[in-house]
Protein backbone atom coordinates (compact mmCIF):
# COMPACT_ATOMS: atom_id res chain seq x y z
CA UNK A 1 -26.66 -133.23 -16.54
CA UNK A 2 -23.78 -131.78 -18.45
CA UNK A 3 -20.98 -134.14 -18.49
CA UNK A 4 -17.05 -132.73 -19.06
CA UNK A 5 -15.76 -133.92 -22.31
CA UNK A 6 -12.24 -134.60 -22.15
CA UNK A 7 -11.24 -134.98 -25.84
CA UNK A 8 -11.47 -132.36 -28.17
CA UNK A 9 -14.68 -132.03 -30.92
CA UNK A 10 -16.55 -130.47 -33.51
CA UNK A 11 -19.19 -128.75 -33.77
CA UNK A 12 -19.51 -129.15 -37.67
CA UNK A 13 -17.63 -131.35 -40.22
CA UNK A 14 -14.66 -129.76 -41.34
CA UNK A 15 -14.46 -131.97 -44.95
CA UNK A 16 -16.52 -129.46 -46.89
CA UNK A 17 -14.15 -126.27 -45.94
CA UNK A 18 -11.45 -128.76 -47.13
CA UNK A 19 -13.26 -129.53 -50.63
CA UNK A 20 -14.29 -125.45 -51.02
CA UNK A 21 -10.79 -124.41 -50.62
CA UNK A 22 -9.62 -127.29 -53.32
CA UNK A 23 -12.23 -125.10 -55.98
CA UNK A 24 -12.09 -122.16 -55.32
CA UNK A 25 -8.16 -121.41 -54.32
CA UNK A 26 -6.20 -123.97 -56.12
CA UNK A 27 -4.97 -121.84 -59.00
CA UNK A 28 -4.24 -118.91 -56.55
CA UNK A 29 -2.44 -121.68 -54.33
CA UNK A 30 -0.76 -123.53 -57.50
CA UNK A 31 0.81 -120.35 -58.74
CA UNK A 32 1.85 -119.21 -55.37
CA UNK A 33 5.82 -120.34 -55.08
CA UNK A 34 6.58 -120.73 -51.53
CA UNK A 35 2.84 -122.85 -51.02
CA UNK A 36 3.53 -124.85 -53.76
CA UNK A 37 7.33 -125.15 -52.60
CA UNK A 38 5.34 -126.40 -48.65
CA UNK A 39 2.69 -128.82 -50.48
CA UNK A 40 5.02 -130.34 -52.87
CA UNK A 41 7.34 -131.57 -49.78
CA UNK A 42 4.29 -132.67 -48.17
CA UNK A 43 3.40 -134.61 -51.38
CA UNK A 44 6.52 -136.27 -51.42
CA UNK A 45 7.40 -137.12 -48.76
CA UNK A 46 3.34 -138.81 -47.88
CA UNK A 47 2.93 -140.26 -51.41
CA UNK A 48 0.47 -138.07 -52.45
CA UNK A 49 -1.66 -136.02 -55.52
CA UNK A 50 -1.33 -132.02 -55.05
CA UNK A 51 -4.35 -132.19 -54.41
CA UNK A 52 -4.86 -134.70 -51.40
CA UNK A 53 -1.50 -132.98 -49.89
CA UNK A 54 -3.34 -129.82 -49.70
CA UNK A 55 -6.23 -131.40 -48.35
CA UNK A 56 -3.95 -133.32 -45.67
CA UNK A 57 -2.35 -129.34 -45.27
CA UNK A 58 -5.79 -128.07 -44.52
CA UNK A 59 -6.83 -130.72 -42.57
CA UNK A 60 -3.67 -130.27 -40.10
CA UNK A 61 -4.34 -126.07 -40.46
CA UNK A 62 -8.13 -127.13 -39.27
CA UNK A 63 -7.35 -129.47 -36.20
CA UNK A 64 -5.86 -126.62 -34.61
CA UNK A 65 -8.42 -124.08 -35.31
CA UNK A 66 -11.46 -125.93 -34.21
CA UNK A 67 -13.52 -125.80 -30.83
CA UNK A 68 -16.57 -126.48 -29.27
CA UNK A 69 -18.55 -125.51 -26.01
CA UNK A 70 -17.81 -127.73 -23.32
CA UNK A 71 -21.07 -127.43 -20.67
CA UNK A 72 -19.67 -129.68 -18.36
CA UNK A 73 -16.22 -127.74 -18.14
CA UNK A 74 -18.15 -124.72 -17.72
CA UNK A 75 -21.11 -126.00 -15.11
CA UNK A 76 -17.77 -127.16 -13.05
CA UNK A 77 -16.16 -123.31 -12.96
CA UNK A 78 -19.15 -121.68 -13.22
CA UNK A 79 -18.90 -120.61 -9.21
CA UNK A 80 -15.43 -120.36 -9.45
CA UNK A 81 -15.75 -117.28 -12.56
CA UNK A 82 -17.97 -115.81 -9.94
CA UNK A 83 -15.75 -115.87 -7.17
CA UNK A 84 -12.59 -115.02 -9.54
CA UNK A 85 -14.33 -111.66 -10.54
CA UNK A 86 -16.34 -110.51 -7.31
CA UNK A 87 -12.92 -110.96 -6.14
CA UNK A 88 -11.26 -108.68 -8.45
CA UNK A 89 -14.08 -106.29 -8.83
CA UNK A 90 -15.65 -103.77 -6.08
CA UNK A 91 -18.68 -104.14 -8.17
CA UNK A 92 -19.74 -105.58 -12.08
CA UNK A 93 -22.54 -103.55 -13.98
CA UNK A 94 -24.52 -105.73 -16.77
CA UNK A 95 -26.36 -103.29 -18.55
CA UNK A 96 -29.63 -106.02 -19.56
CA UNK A 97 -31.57 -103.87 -22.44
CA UNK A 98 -30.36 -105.34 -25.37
CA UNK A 99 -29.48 -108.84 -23.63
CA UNK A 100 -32.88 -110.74 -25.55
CA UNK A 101 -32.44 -109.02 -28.85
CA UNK A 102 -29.19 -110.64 -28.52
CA UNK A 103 -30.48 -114.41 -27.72
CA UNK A 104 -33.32 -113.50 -30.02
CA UNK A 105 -30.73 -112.62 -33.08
CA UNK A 106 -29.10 -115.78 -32.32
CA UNK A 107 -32.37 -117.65 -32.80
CA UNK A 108 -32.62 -116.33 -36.30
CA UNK A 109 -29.07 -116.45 -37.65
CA UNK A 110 -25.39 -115.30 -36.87
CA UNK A 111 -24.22 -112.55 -34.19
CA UNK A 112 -20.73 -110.80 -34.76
CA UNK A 113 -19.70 -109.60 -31.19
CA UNK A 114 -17.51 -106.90 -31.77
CA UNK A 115 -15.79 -105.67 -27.95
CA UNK A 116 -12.73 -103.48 -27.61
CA UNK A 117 -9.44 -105.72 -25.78
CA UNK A 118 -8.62 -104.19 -22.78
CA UNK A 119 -6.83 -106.99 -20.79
CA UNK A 120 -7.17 -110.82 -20.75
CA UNK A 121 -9.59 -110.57 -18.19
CA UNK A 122 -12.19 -109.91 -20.99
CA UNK A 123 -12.50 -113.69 -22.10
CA UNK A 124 -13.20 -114.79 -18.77
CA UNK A 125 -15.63 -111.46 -18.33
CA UNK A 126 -17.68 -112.59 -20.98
CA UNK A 127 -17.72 -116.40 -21.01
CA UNK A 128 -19.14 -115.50 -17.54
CA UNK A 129 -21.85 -112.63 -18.99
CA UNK A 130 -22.56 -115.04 -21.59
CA UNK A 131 -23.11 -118.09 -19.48
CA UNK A 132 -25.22 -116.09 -16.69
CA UNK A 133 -27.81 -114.48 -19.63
CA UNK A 134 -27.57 -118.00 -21.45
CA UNK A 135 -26.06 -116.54 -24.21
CA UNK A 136 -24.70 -119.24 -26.99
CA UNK A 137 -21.00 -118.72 -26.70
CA UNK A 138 -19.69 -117.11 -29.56
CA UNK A 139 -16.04 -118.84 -31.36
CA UNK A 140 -13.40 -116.15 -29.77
CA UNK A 141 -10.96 -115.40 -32.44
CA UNK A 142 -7.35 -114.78 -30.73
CA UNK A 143 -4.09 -114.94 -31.64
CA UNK A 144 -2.49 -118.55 -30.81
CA UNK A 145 0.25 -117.09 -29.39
CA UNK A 146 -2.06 -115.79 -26.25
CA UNK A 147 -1.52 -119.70 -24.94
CA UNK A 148 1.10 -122.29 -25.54
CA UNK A 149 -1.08 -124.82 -27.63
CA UNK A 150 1.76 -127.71 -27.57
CA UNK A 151 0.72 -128.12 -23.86
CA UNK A 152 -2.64 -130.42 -24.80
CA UNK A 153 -4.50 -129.55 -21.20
CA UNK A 154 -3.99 -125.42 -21.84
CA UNK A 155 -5.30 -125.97 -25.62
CA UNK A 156 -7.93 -127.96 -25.02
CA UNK A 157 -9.15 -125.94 -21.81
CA UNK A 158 -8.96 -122.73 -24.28
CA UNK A 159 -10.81 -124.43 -27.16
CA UNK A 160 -13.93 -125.96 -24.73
CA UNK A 161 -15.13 -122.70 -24.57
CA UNK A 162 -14.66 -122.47 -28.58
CA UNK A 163 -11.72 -120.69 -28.53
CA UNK A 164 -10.60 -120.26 -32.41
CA UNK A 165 -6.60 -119.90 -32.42
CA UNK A 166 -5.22 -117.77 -35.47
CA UNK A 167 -1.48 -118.62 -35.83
CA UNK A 168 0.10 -114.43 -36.54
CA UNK A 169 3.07 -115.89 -37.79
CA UNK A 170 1.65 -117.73 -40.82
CA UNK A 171 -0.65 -114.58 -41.78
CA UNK A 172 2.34 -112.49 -41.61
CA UNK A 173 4.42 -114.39 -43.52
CA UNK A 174 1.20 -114.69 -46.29
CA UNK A 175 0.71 -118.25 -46.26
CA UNK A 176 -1.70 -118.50 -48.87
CA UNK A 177 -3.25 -122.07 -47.65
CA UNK A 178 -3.31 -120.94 -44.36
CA UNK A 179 -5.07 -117.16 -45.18
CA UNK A 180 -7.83 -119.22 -47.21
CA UNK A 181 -8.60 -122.25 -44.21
CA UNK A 182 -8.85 -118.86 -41.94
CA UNK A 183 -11.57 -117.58 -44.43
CA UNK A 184 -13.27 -120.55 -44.73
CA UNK A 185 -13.22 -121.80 -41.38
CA UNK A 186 -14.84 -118.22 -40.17
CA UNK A 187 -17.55 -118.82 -43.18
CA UNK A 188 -18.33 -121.97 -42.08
CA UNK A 189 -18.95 -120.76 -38.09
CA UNK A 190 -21.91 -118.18 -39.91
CA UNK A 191 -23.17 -120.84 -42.57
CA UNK A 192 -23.92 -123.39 -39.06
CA UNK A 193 -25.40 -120.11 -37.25
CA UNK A 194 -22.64 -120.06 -34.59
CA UNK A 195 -21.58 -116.52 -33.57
CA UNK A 196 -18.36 -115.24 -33.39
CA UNK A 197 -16.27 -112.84 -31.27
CA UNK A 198 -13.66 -110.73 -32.77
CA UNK A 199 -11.69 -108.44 -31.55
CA UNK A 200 -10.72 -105.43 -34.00
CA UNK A 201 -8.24 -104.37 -31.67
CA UNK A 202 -6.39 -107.31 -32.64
CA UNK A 203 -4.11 -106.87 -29.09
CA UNK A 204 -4.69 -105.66 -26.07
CA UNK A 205 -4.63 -101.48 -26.10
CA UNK A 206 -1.19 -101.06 -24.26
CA UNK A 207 -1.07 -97.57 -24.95
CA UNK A 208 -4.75 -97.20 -23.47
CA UNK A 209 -6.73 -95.39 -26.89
CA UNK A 210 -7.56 -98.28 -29.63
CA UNK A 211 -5.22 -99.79 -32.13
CA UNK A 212 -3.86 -97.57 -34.45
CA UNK A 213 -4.07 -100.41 -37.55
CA UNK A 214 -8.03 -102.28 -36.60
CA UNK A 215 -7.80 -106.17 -37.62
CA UNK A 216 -10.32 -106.93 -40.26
CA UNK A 217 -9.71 -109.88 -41.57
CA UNK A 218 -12.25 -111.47 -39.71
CA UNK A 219 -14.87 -109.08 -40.46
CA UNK A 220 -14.02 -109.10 -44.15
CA UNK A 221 -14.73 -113.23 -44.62
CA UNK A 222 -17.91 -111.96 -42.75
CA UNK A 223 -18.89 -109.32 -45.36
CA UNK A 224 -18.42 -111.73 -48.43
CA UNK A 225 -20.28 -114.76 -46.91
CA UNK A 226 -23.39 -112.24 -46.24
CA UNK A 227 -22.69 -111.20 -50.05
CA UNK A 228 -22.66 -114.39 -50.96
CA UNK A 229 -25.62 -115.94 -49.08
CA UNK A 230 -27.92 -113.05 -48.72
CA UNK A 231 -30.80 -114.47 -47.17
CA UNK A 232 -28.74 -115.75 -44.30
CA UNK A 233 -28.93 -113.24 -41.26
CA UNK A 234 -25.64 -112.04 -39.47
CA UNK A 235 -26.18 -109.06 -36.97
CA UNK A 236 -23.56 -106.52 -35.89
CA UNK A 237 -23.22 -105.98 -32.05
CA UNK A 238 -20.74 -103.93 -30.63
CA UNK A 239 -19.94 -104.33 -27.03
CA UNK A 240 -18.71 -101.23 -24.57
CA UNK A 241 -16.98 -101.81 -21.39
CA UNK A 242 -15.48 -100.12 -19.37
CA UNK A 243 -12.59 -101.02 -16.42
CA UNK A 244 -11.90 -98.46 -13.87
CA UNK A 245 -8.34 -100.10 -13.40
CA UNK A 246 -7.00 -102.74 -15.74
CA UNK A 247 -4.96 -105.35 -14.42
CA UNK A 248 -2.24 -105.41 -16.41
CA UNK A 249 -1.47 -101.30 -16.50
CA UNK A 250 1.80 -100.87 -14.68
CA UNK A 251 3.22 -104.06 -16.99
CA UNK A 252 1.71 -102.10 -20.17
CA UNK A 253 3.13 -98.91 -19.16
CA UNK A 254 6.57 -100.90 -18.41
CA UNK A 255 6.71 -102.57 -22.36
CA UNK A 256 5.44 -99.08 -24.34
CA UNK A 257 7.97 -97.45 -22.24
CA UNK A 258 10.66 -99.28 -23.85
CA UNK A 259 12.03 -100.68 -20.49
CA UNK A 260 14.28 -103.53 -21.43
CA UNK A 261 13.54 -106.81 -21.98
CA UNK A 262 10.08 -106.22 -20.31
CA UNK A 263 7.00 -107.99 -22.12
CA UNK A 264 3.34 -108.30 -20.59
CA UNK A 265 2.60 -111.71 -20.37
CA UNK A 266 0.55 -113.97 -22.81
CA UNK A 267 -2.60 -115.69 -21.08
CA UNK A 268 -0.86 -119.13 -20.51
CA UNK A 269 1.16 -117.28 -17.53
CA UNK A 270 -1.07 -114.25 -17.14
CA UNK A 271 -1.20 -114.63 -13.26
CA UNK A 272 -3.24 -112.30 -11.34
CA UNK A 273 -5.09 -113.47 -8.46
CA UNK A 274 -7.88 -111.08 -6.61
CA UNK A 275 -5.77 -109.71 -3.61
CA UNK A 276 -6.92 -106.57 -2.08
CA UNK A 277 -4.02 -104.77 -3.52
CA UNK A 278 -4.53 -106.26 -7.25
CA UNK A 279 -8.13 -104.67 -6.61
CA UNK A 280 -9.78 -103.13 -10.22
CA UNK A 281 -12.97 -100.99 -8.90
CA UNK A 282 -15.45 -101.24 -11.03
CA UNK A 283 -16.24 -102.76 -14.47
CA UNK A 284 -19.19 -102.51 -16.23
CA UNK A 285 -20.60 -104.09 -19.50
CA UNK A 286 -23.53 -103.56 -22.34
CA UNK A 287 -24.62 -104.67 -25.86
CA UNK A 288 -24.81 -101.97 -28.32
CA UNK A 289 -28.32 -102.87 -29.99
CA UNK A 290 -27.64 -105.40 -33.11
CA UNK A 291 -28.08 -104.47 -36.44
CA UNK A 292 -28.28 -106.30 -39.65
CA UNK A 293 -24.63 -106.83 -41.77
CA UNK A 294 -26.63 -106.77 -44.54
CA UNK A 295 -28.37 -103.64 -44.14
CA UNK A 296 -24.85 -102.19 -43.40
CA UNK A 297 -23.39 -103.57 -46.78
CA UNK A 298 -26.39 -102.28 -48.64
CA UNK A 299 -26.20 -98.87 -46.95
CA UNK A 300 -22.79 -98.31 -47.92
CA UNK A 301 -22.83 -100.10 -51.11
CA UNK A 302 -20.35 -100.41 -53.95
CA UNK A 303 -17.35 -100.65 -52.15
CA UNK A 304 -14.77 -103.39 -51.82
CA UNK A 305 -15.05 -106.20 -49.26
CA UNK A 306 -11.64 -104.39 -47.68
CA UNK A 307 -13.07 -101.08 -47.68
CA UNK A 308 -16.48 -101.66 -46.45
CA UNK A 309 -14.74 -104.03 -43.48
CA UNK A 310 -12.19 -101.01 -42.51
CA UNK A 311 -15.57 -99.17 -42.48
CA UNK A 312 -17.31 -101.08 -40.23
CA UNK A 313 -14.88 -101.55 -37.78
CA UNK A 314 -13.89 -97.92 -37.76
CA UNK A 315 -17.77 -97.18 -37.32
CA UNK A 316 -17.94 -100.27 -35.01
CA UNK A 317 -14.90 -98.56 -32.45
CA UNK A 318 -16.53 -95.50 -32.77
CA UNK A 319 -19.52 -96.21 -31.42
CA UNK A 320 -18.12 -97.87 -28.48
CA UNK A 321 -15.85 -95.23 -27.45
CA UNK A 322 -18.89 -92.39 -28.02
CA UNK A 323 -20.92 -95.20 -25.60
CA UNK A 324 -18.72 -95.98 -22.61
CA UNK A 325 -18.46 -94.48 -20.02
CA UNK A 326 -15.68 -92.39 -18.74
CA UNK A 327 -14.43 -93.85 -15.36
CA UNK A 328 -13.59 -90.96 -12.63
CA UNK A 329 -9.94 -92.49 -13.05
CA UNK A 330 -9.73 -91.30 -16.06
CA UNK A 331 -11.01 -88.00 -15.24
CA UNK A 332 -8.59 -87.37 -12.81
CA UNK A 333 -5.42 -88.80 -14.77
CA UNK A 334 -6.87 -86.07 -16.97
CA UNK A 335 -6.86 -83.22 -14.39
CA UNK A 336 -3.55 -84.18 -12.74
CA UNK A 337 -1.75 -83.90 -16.63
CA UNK A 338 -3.16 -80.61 -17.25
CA UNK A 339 -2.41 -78.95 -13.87
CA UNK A 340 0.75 -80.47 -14.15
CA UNK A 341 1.58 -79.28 -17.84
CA UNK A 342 0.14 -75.49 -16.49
CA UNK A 343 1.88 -75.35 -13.16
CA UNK A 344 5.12 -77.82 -13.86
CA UNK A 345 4.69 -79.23 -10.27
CA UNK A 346 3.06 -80.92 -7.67
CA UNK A 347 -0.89 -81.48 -7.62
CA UNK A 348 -2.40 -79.77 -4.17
CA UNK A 349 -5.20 -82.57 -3.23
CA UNK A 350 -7.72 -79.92 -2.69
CA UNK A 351 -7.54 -78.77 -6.57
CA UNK A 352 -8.85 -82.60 -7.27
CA UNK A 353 -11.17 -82.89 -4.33
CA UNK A 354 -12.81 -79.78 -5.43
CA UNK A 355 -13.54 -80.84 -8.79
CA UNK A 356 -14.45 -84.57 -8.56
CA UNK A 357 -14.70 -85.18 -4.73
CA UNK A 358 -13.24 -86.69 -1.82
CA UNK A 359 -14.18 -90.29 -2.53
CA UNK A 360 -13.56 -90.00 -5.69
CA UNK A 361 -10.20 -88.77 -5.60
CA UNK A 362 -9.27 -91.39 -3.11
CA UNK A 363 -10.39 -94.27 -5.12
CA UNK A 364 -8.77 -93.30 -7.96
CA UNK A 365 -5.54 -92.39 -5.52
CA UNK A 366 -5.33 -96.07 -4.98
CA UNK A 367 -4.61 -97.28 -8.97
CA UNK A 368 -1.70 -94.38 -9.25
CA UNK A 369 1.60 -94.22 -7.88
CA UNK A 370 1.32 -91.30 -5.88
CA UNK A 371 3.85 -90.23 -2.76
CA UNK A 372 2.22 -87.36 -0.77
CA UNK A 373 3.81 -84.71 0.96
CA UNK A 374 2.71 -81.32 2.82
CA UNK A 375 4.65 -78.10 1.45
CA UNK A 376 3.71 -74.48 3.14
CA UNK A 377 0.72 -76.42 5.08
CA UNK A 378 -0.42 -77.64 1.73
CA UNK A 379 -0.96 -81.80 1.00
CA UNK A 380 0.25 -82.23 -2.39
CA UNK A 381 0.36 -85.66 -4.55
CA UNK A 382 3.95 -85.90 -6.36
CA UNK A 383 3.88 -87.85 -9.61
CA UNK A 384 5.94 -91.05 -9.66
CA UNK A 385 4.61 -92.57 -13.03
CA UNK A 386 2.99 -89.47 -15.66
CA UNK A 387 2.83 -92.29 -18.49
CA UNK A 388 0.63 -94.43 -15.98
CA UNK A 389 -1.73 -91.60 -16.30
CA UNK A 390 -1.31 -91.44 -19.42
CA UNK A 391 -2.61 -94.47 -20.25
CA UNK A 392 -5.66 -93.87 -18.28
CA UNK A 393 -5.90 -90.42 -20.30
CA UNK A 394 -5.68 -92.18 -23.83
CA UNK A 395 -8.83 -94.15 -22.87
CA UNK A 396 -11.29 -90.99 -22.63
CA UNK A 397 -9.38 -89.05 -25.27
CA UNK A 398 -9.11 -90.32 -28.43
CA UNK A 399 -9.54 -89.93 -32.03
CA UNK A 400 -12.46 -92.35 -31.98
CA UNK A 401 -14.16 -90.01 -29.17
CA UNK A 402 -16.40 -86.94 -30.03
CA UNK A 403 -17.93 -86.81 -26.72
CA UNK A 404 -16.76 -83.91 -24.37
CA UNK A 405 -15.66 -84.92 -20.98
């Protein structure tokens, strides 16, 4: 029996990504004003070498990053996933062909799982997908800002299910020491054979089409631990999903909109409980088939470690949004913006019913905010919110997509 764990552990030392990042970044660290300007005040004030107040530095920068599957946590909310998304869902699709190349790919090395980040519904999506299939659950790379890690109960719930915090502020702000524990922390998850979950998106896609600037950092410590260690074996595997509604829509449209002072929430107070009216249709989920990194890096040889990761993760998003399929919500934001843009005015239902059907139209009548009204005997939908369907049109029509509709 899987007991819960109530303190915090690891699931590999973290002394050696301490003693790596002494050798290999010290000059770059040393030479670097503001780190040296942090370590230095760390040094005196601890009375300590450089070099053990680095180590202490990296040792605080690793307490926070580290995780660890909790079995007991997640035998105790298994039921309660289920009854949290049956609840929000009219129906879940798992597509199951590439589900045992996936287990068997974790057998014999790594697996990057590389999804798109729709809403924060994904993590508990696929801590359930990955439970159910007895998947090993992947470290989820997200920034910490998603949840409010000073309160210990949210951090350590987030981190039993090896969640792997990134703090934005210190990689904006270049902080050397931190940028290199990042690195080495991700090439220590491969060189133990965990997997890990990143999402290239970076943030959730507020606007509906994919990031315009793909996050590859994580990809990128990826490419030059394969390079590095080129018998280990680290498989690519995309994931496509698809939401016919997601959740958080009207608050995205709201912040990208520019109405004041309005910000979607972060997951600590992301509340959204499975009334009939909070109601998402249908979801559905698949594994692209995995493929060797290092048949990837040899393919498309010769380039930087930046380069080839931009290239991967541009190839990565593209074959996700050329596999997914496109939701009849979508089709019909679609319709209703070009009839719209042709006739400037109201959309007569029958022009929608005729082209995707009753049901269909009503189902997809129930995300939008829609008043009806009857003009010369005609029913008509009036418009209340064109950049809702917007954001619904942005998913199926993108620069990533070469599929017709």
């Amino acid at each position: 029996m899987n007991r819960l764990k109530l303190s915090l552990e690891r699931d590999f030392p973290v002394e050696p990504i301490e003693e790596r990042i002494l050798e290999n970044y010290m000059d770059e660290i040393v030479n670097n004003r503001r780190a040296t300007k942090q370590i230095i005040k760390v040094a005196r004030s601890e009375k300590l070498t450089l070099e053990d107040a680095i180590r202490e530095k990296c040792g605080d920068y690793l307490s926070k990053m580290i995780g660890f599957e909790n079995p007991g946590l997640i035998n105790k909310l298994r039921n309660k996933f289920a009854w949290y998304l049956n609840g929000m869902f009219d129906k879940i699709s798992i597509d199951e062909a590439n589900i045992e190349k996936i287990k068997r790919c974790q057998k014999e090395g790594s697996v990057l799982f590389l999804p798109p980040h729709y809403s924060h519904l994904d993590y508990v999506i696929k801590t359930w997908v990955f439970d159910k299939y007895e998947i090993k659950q992947p470290y989820i790379a997200a920034g910490s800002n998603v949840w409010f890690s000073k309160l210990k109960i949210v951090d350590w719930f987030f981190r039993s299910f090896r969640g792997f915090p990134i703090d934005r502020k210190k990689t904006k702000k270049e902080d050397i020491l931190y940028l290199a524990t990042v690195k080495e922390f991700t090439k220590e998850i491969l060189n133990q054979n965990f997997s890990l979950l990143i999402y290239l998106d970076g943030s959730r896609r507020k606007e509906g089409y994919p990031n315009c600037h793909l996050k590859t950092g994580g990809l990128k410590a990826a490419i030059e631990y394969q390079k590095e260690n080129p018998q280990k074996r680290i498989f690519i595997a995309p994931v496509i999903m698809t939401y016919e509604r997601v959740p958080e829509d009207y608050k995205f449209v709201k912040e990208t909109s520019g109405e004041k002072n309005h910000k979607t929430p972060h997951l600590a107070n992301f509340v959204y409980l499975p009334f009939p009216r909070n109601k998402c249709g249908e979801f559905s989920i698949k594994f692209h088939e995995p493929y060797l990194l290092n048949d990837y890096i040899k393919n498309d040889g010769g380039k930087s470690d930046s380069i080839l990761a931009k290239n991967l993760a541009e190839n990565v998003i593209s074959k996700i949004e050329n596999s997914k399929e496109i939701t009849n919500t979508q089709k019909i934001a679609i319709d209703i913006l070009d009839y719209m843009k042709e006739h400037g005015e109201d959309v007569p239902i029958t022009y929608l019913v005729e082209k995707r059907g009753g049901d269909n139209v009503n189902r997809a009548g129930r995300f939008f905010e829609i008043n009806g009204a009857i003009n010369k005997g005609a029913f008509l939908w009036h418009i209340k919110n064109e950049k809702l369907l917007e954001f619904y049109k942005n998913q199926a029509i993108n620069k990533y997509r070469t599929q017709t509709l």
